[in-house]
Structures are given as C-alpha cells and as structure tokens.
PDB file of N, CA and C in Angstrom:
ATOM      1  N   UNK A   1     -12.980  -0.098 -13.539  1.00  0.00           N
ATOM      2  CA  UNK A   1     -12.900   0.221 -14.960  1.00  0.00           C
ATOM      3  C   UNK A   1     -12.344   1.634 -15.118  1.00  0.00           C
ATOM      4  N   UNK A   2     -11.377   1.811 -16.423  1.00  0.00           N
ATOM      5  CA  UNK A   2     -10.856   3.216 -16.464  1.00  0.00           C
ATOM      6  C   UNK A   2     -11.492   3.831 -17.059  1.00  0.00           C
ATOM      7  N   UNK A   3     -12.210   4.959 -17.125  1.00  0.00           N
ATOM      8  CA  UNK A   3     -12.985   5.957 -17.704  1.00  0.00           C
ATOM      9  C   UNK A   3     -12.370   6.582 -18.351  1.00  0.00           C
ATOM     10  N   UNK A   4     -11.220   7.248 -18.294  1.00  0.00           N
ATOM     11  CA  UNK A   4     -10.640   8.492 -19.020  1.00  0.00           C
ATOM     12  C   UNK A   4      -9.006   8.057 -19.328  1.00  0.00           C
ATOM     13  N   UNK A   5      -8.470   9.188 -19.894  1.00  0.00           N
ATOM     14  CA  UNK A   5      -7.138   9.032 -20.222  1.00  0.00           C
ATOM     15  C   UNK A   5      -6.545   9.567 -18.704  1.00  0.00           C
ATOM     16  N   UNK A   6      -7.274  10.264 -18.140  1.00  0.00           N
ATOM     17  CA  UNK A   6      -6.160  10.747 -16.702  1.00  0.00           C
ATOM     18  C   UNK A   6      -6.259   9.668 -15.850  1.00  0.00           C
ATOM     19  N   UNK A   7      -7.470   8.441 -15.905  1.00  0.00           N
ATOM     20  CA  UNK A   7      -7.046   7.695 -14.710  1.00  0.00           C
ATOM     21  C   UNK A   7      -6.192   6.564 -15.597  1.00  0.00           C
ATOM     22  N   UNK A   8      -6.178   6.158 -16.602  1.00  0.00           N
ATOM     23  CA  UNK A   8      -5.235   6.043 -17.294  1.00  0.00           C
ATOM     24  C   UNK A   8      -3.714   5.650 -16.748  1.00  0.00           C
ATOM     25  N   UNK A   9      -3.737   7.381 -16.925  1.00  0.00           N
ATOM     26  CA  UNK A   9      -2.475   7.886 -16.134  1.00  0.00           C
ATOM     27  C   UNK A   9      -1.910   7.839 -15.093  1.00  0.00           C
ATOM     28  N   UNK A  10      -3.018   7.728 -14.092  1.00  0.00           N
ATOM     29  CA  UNK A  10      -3.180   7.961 -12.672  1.00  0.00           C
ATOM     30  C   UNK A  10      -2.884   6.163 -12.595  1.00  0.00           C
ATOM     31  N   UNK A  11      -3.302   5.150 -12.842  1.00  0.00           N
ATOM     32  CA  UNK A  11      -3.165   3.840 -12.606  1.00  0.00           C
ATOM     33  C   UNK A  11      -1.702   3.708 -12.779  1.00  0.00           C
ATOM     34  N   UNK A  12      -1.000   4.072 -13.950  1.00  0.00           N
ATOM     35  CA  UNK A  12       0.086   3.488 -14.636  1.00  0.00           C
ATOM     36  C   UNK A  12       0.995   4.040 -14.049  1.00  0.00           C
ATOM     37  N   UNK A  13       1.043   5.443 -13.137  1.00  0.00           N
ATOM     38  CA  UNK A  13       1.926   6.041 -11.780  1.00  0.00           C
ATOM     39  C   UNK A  13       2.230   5.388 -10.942  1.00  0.00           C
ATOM     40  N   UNK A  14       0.582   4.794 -10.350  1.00  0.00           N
ATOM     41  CA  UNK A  14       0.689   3.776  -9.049  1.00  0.00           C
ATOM     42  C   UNK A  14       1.196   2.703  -9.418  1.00  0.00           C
ATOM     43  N   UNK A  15       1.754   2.214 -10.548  1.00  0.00           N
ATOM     44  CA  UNK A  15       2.281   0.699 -10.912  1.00  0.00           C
ATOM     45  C   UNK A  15       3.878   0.671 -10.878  1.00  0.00           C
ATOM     46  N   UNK A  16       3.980   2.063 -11.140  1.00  0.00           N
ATOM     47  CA  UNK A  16       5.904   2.184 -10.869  1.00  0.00           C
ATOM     48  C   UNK A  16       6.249   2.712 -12.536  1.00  0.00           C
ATOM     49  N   UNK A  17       7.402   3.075 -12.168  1.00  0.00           N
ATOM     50  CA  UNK A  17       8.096   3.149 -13.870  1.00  0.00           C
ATOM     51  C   UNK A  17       8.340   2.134 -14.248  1.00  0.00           C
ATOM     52  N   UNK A  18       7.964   1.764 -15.719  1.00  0.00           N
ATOM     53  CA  UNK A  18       8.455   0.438 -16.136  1.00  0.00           C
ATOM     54  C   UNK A  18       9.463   0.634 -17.821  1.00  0.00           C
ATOM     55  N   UNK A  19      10.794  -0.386 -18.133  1.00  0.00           N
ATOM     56  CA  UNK A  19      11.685   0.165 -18.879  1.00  0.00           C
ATOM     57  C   UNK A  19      10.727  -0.276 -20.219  1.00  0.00           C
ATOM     58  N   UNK A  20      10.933   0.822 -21.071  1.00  0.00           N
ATOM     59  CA  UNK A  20      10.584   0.792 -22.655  1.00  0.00           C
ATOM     60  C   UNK A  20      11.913   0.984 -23.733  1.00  0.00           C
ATOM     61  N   UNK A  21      11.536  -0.413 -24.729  1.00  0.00           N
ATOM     62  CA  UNK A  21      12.859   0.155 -25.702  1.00  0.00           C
ATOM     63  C   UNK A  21      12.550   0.786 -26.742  1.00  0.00           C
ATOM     64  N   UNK A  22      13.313   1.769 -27.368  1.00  0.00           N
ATOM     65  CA  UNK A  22      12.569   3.025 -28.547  1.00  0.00           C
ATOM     66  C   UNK A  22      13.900   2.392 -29.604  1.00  0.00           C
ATOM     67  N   UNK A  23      13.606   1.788 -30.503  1.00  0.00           N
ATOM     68  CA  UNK A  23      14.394   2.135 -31.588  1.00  0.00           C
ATOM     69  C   UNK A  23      14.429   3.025 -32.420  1.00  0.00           C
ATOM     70  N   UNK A  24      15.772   3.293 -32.994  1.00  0.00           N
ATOM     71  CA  UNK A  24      15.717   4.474 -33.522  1.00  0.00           C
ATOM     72  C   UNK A  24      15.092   5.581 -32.790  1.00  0.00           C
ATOM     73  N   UNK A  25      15.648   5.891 -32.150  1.00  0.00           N
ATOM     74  CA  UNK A  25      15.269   7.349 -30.757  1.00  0.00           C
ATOM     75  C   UNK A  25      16.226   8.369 -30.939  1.00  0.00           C
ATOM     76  N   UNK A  26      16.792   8.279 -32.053  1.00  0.00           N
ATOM     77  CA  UNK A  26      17.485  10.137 -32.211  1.00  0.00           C
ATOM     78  C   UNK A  26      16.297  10.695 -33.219  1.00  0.00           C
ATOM     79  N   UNK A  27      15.464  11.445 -32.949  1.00  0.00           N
ATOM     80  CA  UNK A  27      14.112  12.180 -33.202  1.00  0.00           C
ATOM     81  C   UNK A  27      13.918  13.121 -32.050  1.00  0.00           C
ATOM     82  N   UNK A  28      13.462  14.265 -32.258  1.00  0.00           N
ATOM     83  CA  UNK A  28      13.317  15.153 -31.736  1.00  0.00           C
ATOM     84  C   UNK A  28      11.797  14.737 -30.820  1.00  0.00           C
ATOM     85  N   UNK A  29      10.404  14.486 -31.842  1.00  0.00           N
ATOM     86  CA  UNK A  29       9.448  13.716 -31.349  1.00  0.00           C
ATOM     87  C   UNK A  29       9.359  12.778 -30.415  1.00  0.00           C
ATOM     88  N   UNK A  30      10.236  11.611 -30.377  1.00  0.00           N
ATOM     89  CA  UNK A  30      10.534  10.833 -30.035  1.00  0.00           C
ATOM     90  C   UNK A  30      10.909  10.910 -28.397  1.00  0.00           C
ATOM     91  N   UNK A  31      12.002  11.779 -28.374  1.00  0.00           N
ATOM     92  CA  UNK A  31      12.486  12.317 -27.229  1.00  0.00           C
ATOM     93  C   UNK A  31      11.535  12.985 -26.345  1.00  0.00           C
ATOM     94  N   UNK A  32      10.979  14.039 -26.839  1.00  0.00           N
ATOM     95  CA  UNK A  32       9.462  14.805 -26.396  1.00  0.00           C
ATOM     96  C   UNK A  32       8.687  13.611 -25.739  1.00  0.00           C
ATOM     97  N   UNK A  33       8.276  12.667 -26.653  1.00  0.00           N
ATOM     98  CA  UNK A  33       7.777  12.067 -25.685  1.00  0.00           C
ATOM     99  C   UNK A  33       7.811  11.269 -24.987  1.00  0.00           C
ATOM    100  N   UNK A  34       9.100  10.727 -24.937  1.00  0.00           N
ATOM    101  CA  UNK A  34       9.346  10.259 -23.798  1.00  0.00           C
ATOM    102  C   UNK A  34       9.351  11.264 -22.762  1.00  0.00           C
ATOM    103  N   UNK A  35       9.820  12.559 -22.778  1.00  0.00           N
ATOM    104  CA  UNK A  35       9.786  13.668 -21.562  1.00  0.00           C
ATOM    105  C   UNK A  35       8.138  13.441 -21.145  1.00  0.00           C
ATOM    106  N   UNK A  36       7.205  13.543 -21.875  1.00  0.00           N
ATOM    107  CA  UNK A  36       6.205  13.327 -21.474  1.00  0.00           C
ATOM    108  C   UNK A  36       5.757  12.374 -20.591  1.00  0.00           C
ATOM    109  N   UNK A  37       6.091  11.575 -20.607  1.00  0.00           N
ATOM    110  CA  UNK A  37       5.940   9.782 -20.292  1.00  0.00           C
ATOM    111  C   UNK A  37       6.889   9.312 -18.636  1.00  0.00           C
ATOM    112  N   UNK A  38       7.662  10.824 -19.059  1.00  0.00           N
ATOM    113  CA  UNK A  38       8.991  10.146 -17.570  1.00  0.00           C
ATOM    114  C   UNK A  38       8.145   9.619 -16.467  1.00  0.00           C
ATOM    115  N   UNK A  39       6.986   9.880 -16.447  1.00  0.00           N
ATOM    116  CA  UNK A  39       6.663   9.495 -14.751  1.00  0.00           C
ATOM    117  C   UNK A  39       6.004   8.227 -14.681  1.00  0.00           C
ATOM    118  N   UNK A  40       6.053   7.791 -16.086  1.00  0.00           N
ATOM    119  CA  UNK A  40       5.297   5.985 -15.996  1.00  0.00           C
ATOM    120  C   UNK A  40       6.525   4.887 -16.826  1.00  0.00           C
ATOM    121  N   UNK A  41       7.776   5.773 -17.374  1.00  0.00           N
ATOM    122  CA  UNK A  41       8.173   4.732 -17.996  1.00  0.00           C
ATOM    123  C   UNK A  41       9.786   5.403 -18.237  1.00  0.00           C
ATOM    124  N   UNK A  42      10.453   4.306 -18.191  1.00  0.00           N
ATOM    125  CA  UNK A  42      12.070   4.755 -17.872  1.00  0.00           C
ATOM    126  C   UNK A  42      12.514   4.081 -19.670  1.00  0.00           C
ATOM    127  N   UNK A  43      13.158   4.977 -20.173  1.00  0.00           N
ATOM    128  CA  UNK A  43      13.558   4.590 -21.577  1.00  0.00           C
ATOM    129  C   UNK A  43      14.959   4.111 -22.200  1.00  0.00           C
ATOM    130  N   UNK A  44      14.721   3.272 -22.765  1.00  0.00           N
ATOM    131  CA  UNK A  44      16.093   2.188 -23.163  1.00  0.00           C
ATOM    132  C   UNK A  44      16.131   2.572 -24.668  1.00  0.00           C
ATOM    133  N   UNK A  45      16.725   3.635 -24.843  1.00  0.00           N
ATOM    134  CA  UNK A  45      17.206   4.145 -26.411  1.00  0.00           C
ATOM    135  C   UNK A  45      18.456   3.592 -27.085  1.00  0.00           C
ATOM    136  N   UNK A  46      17.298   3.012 -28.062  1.00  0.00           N
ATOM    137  CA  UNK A  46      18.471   2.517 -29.404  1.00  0.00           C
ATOM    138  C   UNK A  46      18.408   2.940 -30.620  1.00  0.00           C
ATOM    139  N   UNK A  47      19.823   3.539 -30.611  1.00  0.00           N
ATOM    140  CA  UNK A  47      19.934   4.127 -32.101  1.00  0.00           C
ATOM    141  C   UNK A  47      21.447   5.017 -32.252  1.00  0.00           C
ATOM    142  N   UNK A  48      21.415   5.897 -32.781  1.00  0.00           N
ATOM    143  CA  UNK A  48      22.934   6.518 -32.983  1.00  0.00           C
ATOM    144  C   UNK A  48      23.423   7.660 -31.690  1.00  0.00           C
ATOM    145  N   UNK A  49      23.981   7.001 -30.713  1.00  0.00           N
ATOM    146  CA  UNK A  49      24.497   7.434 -29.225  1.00  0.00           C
ATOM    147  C   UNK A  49      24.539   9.028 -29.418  1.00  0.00           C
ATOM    148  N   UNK A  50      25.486   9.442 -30.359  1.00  0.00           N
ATOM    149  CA  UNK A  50      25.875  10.679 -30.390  1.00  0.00           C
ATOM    150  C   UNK A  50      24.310  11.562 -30.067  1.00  0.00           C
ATOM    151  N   UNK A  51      23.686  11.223 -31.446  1.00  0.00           N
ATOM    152  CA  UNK A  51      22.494  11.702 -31.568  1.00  0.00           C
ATOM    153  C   UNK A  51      21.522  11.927 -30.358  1.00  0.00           C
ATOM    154  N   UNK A  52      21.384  10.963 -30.234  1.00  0.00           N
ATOM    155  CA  UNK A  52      20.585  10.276 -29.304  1.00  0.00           C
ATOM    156  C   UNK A  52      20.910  11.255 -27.611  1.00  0.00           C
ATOM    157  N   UNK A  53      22.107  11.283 -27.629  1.00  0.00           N
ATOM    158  CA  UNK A  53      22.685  12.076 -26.293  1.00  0.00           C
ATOM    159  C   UNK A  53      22.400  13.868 -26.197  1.00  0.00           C
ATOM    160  N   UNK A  54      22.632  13.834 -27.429  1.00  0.00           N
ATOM    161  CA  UNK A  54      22.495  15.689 -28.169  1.00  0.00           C
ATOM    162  C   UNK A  54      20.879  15.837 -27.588  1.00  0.00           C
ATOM    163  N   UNK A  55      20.040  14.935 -27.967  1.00  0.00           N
ATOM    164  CA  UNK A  55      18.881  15.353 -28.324  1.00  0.00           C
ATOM    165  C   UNK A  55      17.814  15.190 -27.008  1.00  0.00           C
ATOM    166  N   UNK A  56      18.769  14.340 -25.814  1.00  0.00           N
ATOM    167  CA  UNK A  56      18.186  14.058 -24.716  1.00  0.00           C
ATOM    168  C   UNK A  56      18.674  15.573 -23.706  1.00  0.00           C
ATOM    169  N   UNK A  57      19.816  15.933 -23.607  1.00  0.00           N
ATOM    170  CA  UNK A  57      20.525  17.036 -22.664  1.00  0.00           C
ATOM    171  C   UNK A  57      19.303  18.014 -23.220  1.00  0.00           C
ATOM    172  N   UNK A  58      19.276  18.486 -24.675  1.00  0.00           N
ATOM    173  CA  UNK A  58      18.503  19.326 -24.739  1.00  0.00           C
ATOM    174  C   UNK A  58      17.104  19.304 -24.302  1.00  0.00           C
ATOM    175  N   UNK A  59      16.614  18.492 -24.875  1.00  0.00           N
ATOM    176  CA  UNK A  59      15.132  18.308 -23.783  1.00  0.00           C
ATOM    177  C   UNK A  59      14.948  18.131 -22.512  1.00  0.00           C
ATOM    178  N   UNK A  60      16.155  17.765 -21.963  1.00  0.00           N
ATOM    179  CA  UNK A  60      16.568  17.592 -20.620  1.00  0.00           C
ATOM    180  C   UNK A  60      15.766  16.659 -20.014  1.00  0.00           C
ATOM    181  N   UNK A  61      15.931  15.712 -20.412  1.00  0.00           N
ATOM    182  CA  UNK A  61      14.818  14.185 -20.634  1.00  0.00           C
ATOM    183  C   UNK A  61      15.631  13.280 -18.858  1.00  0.00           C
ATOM    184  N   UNK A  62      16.580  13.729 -18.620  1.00  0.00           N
ATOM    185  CA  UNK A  62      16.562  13.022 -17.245  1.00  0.00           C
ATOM    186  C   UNK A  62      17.390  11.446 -17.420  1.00  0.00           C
ATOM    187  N   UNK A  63      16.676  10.730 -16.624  1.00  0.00           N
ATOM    188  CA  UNK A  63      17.469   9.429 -16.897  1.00  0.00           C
ATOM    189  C   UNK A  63      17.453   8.580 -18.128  1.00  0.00           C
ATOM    190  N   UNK A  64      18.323   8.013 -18.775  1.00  0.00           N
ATOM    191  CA  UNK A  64      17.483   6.991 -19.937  1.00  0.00           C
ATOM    192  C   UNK A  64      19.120   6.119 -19.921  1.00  0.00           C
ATOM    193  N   UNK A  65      19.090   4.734 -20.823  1.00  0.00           N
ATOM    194  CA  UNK A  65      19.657   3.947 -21.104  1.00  0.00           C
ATOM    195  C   UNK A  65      20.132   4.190 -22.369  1.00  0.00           C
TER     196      UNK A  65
END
C-alpha cells in the first residue's frame, strides 16, 4: 500500500516513463509541469507548434512530441 505522495513517486519511476497527451499545451503552467513530471512521463503536446516550441526551449523541458 502507498502511504505518501513520495512513494507515489517512487513506484511510478520504477514503472518507466509512460507517454501523456496535453491538449492545448502552449501554457506556461502546463509546461512547468510537465518539467516536473519528466521522470515518470514523456509528453505528447497538442496545440499551436510555434507556441508550444517557444515555451518548451525556455523551460528547457527536454524531450516531448
């Protein structure tokens, strides 16, 4: 049983990255957290490319779709 939000965390590491789709993902928020998230979940962003590209380099968000 999971007790907390860190084993949580700690489970959903050991399971691998798994892909998530974000619509509408040109948001500043949005992006953030996916930076947050990089180590449990690989992100499939849909919404306006341009945007969407601007707003990832700057957070420096790493891989995404």
């Amino acid at each position: 049983m999971l007790r907390d939000m860190n084993e949580v965390i700690d489970f959903a590491k050991n399971k691998g990255k798994k892909k998530i789709a974000v619509v509408e993902a040109a948001s500043q928020p949005v992006i953030e957290g996916l930076k947050l998230a990089s180590d449990i979940a690989f992100p499939v962003l849909i919404g306006n490319r341009d945007k969407i590209e601007k707003l990832v380099k700057e957070a420096k968000l790493g891989e995404f779709e």
